[in-house]
Protein backbone atom coordinates (compact mmCIF):
# COMPACT_ATOMS: atom_id res chain seq x y z
CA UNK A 1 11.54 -17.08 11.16
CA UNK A 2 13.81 -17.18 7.83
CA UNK A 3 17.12 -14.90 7.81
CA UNK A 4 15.18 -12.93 5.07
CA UNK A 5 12.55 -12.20 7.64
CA UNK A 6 15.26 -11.13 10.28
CA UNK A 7 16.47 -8.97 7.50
CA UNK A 8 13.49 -7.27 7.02
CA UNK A 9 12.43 -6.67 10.12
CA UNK A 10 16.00 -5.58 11.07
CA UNK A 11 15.93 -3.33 8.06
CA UNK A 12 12.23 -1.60 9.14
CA UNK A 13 13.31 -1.46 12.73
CA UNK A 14 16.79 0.54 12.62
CA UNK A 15 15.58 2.86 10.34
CA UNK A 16 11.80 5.18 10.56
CA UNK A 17 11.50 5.20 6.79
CA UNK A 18 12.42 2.39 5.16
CA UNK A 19 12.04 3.21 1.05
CA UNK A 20 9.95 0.97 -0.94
CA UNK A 21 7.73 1.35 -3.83
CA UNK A 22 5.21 0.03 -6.22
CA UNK A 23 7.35 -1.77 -9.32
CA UNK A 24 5.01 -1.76 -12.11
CA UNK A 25 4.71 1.93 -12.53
CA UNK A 26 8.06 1.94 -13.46
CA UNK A 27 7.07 -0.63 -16.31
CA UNK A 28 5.58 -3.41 -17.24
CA UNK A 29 8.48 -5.68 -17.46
CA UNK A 30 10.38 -7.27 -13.94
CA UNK A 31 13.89 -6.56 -15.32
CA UNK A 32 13.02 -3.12 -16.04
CA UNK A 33 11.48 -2.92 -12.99
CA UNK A 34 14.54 -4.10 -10.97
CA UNK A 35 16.76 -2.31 -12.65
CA UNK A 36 15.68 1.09 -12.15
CA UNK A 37 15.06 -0.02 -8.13
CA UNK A 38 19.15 -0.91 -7.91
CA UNK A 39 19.77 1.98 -9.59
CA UNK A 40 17.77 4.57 -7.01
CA UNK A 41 19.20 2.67 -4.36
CA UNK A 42 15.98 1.34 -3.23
CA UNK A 43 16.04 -2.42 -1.59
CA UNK A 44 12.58 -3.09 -1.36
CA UNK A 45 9.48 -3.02 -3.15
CA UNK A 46 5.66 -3.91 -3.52
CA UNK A 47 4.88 -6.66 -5.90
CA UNK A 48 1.71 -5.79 -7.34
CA UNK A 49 2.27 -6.09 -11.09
CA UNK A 50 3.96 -8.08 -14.16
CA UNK A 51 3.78 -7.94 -17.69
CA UNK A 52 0.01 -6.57 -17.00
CA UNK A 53 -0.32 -9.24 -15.02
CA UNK A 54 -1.90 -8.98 -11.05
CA UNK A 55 0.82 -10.99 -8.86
CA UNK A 56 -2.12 -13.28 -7.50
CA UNK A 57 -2.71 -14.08 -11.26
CA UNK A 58 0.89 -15.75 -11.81
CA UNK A 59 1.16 -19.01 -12.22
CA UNK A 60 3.78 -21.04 -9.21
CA UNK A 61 6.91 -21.45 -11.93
CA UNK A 62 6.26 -17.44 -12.76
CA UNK A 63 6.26 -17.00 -8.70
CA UNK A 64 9.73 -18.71 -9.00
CA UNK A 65 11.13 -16.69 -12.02
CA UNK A 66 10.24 -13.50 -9.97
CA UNK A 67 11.74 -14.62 -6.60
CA UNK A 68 15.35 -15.69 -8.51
CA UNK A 69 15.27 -12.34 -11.03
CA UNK A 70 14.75 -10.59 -7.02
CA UNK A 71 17.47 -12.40 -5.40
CA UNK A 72 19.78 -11.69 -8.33
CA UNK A 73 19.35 -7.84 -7.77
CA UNK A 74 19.34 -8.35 -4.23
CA UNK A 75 15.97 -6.79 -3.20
CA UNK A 76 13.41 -8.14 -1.42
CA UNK A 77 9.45 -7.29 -1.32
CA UNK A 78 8.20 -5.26 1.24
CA UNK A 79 4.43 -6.01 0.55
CA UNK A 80 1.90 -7.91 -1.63
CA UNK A 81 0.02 -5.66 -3.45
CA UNK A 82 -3.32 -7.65 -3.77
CA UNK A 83 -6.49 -6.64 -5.21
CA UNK A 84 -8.33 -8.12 -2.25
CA UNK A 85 -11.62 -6.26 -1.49
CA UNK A 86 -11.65 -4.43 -4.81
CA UNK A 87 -14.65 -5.80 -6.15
CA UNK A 88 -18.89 -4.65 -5.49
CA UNK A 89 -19.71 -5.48 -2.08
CA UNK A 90 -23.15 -6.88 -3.66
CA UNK A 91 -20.79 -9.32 -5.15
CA UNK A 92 -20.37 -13.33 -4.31
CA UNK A 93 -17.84 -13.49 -1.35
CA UNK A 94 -17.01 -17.12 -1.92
CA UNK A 95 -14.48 -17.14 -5.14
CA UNK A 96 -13.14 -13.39 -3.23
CA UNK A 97 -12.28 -16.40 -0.26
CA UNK A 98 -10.82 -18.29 -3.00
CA UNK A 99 -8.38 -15.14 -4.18
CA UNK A 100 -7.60 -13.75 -0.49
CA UNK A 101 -6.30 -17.38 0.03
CA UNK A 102 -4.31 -17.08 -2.94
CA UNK A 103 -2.96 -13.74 -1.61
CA UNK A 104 -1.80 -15.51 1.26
CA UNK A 105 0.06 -18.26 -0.43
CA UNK A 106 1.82 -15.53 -2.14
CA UNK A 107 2.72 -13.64 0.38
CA UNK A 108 4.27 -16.88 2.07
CA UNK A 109 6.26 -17.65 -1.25
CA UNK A 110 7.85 -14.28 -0.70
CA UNK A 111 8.43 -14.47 2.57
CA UNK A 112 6.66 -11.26 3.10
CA UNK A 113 4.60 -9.85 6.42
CA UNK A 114 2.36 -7.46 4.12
CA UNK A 115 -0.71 -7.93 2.40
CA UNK A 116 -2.55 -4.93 0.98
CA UNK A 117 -6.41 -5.25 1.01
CA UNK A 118 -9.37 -2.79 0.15
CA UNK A 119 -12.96 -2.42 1.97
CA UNK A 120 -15.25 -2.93 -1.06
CA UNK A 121 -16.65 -1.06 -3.50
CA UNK A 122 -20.17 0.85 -2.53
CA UNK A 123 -22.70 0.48 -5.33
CA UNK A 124 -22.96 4.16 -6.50
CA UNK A 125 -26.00 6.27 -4.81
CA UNK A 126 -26.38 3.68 -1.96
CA UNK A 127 -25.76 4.80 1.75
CA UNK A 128 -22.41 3.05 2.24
CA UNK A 129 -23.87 2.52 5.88
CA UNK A 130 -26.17 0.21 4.10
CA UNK A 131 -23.56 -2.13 3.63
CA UNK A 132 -21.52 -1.93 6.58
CA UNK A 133 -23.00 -5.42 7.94
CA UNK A 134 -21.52 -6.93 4.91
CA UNK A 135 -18.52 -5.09 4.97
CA UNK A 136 -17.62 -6.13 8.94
CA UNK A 137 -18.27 -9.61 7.90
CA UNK A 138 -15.89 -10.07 5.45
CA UNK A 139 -13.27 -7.97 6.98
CA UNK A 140 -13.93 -9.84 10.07
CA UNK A 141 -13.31 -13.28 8.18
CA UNK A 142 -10.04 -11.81 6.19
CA UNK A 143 -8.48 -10.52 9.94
CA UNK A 144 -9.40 -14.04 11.27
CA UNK A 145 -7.19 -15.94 8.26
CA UNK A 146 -4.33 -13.69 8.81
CA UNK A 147 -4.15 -14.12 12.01
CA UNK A 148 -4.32 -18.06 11.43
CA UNK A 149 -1.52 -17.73 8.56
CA UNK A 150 0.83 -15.15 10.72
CA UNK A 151 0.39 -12.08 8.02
CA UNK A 152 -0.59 -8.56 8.35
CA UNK A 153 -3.22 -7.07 6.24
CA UNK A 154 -2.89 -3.30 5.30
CA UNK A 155 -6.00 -1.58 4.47
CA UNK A 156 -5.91 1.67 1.98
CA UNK A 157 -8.25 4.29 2.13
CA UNK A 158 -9.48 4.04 -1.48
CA UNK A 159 -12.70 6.13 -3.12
CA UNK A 160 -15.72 5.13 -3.51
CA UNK A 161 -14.79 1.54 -1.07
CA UNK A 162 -16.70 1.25 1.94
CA UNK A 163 -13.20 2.80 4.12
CA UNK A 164 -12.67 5.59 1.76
CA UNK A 165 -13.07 8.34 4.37
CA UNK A 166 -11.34 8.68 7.93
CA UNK A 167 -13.83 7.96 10.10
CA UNK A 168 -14.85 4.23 8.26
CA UNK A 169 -11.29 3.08 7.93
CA UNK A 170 -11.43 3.48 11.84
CA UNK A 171 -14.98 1.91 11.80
CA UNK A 172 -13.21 -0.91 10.12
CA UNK A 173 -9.74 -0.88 12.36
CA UNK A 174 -11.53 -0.63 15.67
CA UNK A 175 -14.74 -3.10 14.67
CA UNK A 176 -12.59 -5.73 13.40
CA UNK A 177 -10.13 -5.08 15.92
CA UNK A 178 -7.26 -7.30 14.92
CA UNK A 179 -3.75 -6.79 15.63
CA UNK A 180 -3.56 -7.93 11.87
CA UNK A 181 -5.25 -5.42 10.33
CA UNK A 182 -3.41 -1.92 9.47
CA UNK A 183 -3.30 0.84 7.70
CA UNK A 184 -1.95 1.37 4.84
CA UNK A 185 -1.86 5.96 4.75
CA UNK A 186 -2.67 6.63 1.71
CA UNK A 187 -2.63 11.09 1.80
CA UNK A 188 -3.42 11.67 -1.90
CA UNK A 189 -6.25 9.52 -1.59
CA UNK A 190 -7.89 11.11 1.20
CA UNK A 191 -7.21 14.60 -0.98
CA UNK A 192 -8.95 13.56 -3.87
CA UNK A 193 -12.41 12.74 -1.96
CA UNK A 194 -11.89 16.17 -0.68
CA UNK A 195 -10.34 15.15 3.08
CA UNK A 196 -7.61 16.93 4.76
CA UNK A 197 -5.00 13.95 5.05
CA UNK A 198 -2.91 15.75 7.41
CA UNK A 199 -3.59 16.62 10.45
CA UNK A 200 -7.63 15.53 10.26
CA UNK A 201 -7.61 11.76 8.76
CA UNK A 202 -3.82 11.27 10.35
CA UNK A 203 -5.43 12.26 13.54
CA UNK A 204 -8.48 9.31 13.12
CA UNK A 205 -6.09 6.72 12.18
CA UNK A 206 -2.52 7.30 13.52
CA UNK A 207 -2.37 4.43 15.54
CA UNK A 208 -3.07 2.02 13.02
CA UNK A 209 -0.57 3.57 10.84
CA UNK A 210 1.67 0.64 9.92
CA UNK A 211 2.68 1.66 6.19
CA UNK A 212 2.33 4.78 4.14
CA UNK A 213 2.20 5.43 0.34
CA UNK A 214 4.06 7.96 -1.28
CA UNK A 215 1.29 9.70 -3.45
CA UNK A 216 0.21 13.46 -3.51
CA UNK A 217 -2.78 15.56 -4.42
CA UNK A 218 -4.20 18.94 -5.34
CA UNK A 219 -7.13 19.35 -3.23
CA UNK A 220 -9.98 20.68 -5.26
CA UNK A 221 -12.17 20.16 -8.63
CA UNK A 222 -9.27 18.96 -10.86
CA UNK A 223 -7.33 17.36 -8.20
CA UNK A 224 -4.41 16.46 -9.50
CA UNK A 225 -1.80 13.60 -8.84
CA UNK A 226 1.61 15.29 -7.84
CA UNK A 227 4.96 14.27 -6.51
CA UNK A 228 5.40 14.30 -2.72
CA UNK A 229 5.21 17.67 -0.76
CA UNK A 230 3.69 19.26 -4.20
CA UNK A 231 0.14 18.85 -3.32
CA UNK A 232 -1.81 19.00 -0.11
CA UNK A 233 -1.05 16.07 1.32
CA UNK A 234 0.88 17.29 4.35
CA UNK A 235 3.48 15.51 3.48
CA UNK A 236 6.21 18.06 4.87
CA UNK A 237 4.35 17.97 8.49
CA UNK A 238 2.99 14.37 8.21
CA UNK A 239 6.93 12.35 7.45
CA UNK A 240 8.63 14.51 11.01
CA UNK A 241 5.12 13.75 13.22
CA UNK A 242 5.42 10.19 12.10
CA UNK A 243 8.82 10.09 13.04
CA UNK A 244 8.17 11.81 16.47
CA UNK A 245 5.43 9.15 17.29
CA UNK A 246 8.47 6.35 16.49
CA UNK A 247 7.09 5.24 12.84
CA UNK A 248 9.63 2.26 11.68
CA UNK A 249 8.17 1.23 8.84
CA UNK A 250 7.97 1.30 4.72
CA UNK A 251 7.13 4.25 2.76
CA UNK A 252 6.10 3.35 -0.34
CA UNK A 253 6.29 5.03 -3.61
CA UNK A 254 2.79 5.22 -5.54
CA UNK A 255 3.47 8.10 -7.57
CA UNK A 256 0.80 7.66 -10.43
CA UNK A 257 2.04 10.59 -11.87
CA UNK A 258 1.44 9.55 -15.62
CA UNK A 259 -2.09 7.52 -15.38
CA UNK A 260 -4.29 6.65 -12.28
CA UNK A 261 -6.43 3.62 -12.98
CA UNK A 262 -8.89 1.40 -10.81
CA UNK A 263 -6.64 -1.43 -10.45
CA UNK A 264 -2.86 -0.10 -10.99
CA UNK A 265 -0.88 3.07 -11.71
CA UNK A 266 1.81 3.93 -14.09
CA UNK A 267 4.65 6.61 -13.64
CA UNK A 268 7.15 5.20 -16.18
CA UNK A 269 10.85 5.40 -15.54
CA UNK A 270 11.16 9.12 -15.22
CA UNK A 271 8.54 9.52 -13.48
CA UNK A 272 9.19 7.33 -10.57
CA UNK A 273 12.53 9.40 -10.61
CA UNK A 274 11.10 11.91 -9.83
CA UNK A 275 8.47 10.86 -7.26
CA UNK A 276 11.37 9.57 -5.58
CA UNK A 277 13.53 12.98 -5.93
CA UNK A 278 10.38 14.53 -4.48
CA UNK A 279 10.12 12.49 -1.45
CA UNK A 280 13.76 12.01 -0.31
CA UNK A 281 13.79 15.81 -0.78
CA UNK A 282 10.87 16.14 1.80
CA UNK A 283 12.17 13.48 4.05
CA UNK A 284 15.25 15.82 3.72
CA UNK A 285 14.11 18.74 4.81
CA UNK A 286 12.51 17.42 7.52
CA UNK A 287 15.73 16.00 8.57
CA UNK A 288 14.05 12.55 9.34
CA UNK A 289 16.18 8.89 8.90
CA UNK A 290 15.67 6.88 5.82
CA UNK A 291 16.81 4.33 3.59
C-alpha cells in the first residue's frame, strides 16, 4: 500500500466526516478548482470533471498534469467520479466494459479506493423490474473486476436508473453482494423522486453506507436543490445517527445549487461556499467530528 494510501485511510479513519467534494462545480478549470479547495480548507476531493471534460475522457499526459497541479496544492482525491452505468440499459454492454476498465486504470493512477458507478438508465414507461436480469448481470460483472483490481465501487441512488429508489439500491447491494460494492447516500436524490431520505431510505441502506453526498432537496412539485439542512433531506438527524453507528468516511459536497444536469453539476465559486457554510454549520450543530 503507497504512503498516500496510508494517508488516506489514516485521514478517513481518525475522523467520522472527512470533507470532500465534487471539483468541477466550482469551475471548469483545475487551478480554479484547487484553489478555492485550499482556500476552504478542504484536502480532498472527487475528480469527476475538467475543462468539460469527463476524467475517464483524459488522455494519460492530462492524467499526469492533474496528479502534479494536485500534489502542488497538496490534496489528494477521495473518489473517481465515473459515469459508469449512466447509459440505457437496452444499450451494448461491451464498449461500457471497455469504459469501466478505463475507470479502473484511473482510479489506480490516483491512487484512489473509490469509484462511483450508476445502475442504468430504465427506458421510460417500462417496468424497471423488466430489466432487473440485465441490471444484476452487469453489476454482478463490475463487483467481480473490482474485486480482481482491489477498488470499491460506490453506487448513487440516481432517478430514473434501475437503483433510484431504496428498496432497488438494496436489491442491487444484497443481490450482488460484494464487499466492493457501496453506497454512495445520495439524500437530495431520494427527495426529488419523492422518498423520505431520512429515516425511510437511510433505514434500507445504512449498512452499505460507505460515502455520502452533500446535496439537499425540497420535497414536492418544484423540488428544489438547496444547501445542506435547507431542504428535507434530514440532514440535521441523518450527519449525528451516522456518527452514532461509527461512520468514518467522506462527505462529499454536490451542491448543484446553480444547474443540475444528467451528467455533472455546477455551483460556481460562491456557491460551493456556501454549500460548504451550510454543511459545516449542520455538522456543527450536531456537534459531530470533521475535517
Amino acid at each position: 500500500m503507497s504512503e498516500d494510501s496510508t494517508q488516506n485511510e489514516t485521514s478517513s479513519a481518525s475522523n467520522t466526516f472527512t470533507l470532500s467534494g465534487f471539483a468541477d462545480e466550482i469551475d471548469p478549470d483545475l487551478e480554479i478548482q484547487l484553489d478555492l479547495l485550499e482556500e476552504l480548507g478542504i484536502d480532498y476531493f472527487d475528480l469527476r470533471g475538467i475543462d468539460d471534460t469527463n476524467v475517464l475522457d483524459l488522455h494519460d499526459d492530462d492524467l499526469e498534469r492533474i496528479r502534479d497541479a494536485i500534489e502542488e496544492h497538496g490534496l489528494s482525491v477521495s473518489c473517481i467520479g465515473s459515469p459508469i452505468g449512466k447509459i440505457d440499459i437496452t444499450e451494448d454492454f461491451e464498449p461500457h466494459m471497455e469504459r469501466f476498465e478505463r475507470a479502473i486504470e484511473v482510479a489506480k493512477f490516483f491512487d484512489v479506493e473509490y469509484i462511483r458507478i450508476f445502475s442504468y438508465y430504465i427506458p421510460e414507461g417500462d417496468d424497471p423490474a423488466e430489466h432487473r436480469t440485465s441490471v444484476m448481470d452487469r453489476m454482478r460483472w463490475k463487483a467481480k473486476r473490482s474485486e480482481e483490481s482491489d477498488v470499491t465501487l460506490l453506487h448513487e441512488n440516481e432517478k430514473d436508473i434501475y437503483g433510484d429508489t431504496a428498496e432497488r439500491c438494496r436489491d442491487v447491494l444484497t443481490t450482488v453482494d460484494s464487499p466492493n460494492l457501496r453506497a454512495a447516500f445520495d439524500p437530495a436524490n431520494f427527495v426529488e423522486i419523492g422518498v423520505e431520505a431520512y429515516p425511510y431510505a437511510f433505514t434500507l441502506l445504512a449498512e452499505y453506507i460507505d460515502y455520502l453526498h452533500v446535496k439537499d432537496a425540497e420535497m414536492g412539485e418544484r423540488g428544489e436543490i438547496r444547501p445542506a439542512g435547507q431542504g428535507d433531506g434530514g440532514f440535521n438527524e441523518l450527519v449525528h445517527v451516522l456518527e452514532e453507528r461509527g461512520f468514518s468516511s467522506f462527505a462529499s459536497l454536490e451542491p448543484h445549487l446553480a444547474f443540475a444536469g444528467r451528467s455533472t453539476g455546477l455551483s460556481g465559486s460562491e456557491g460551493f461556499k456556501t454549500a460548504v457554510d451550510a454543511f459545516r454549520d449542520v455538522l456543527d450543530d450536531a456537534d459531530v467530528n470533521y475535517v
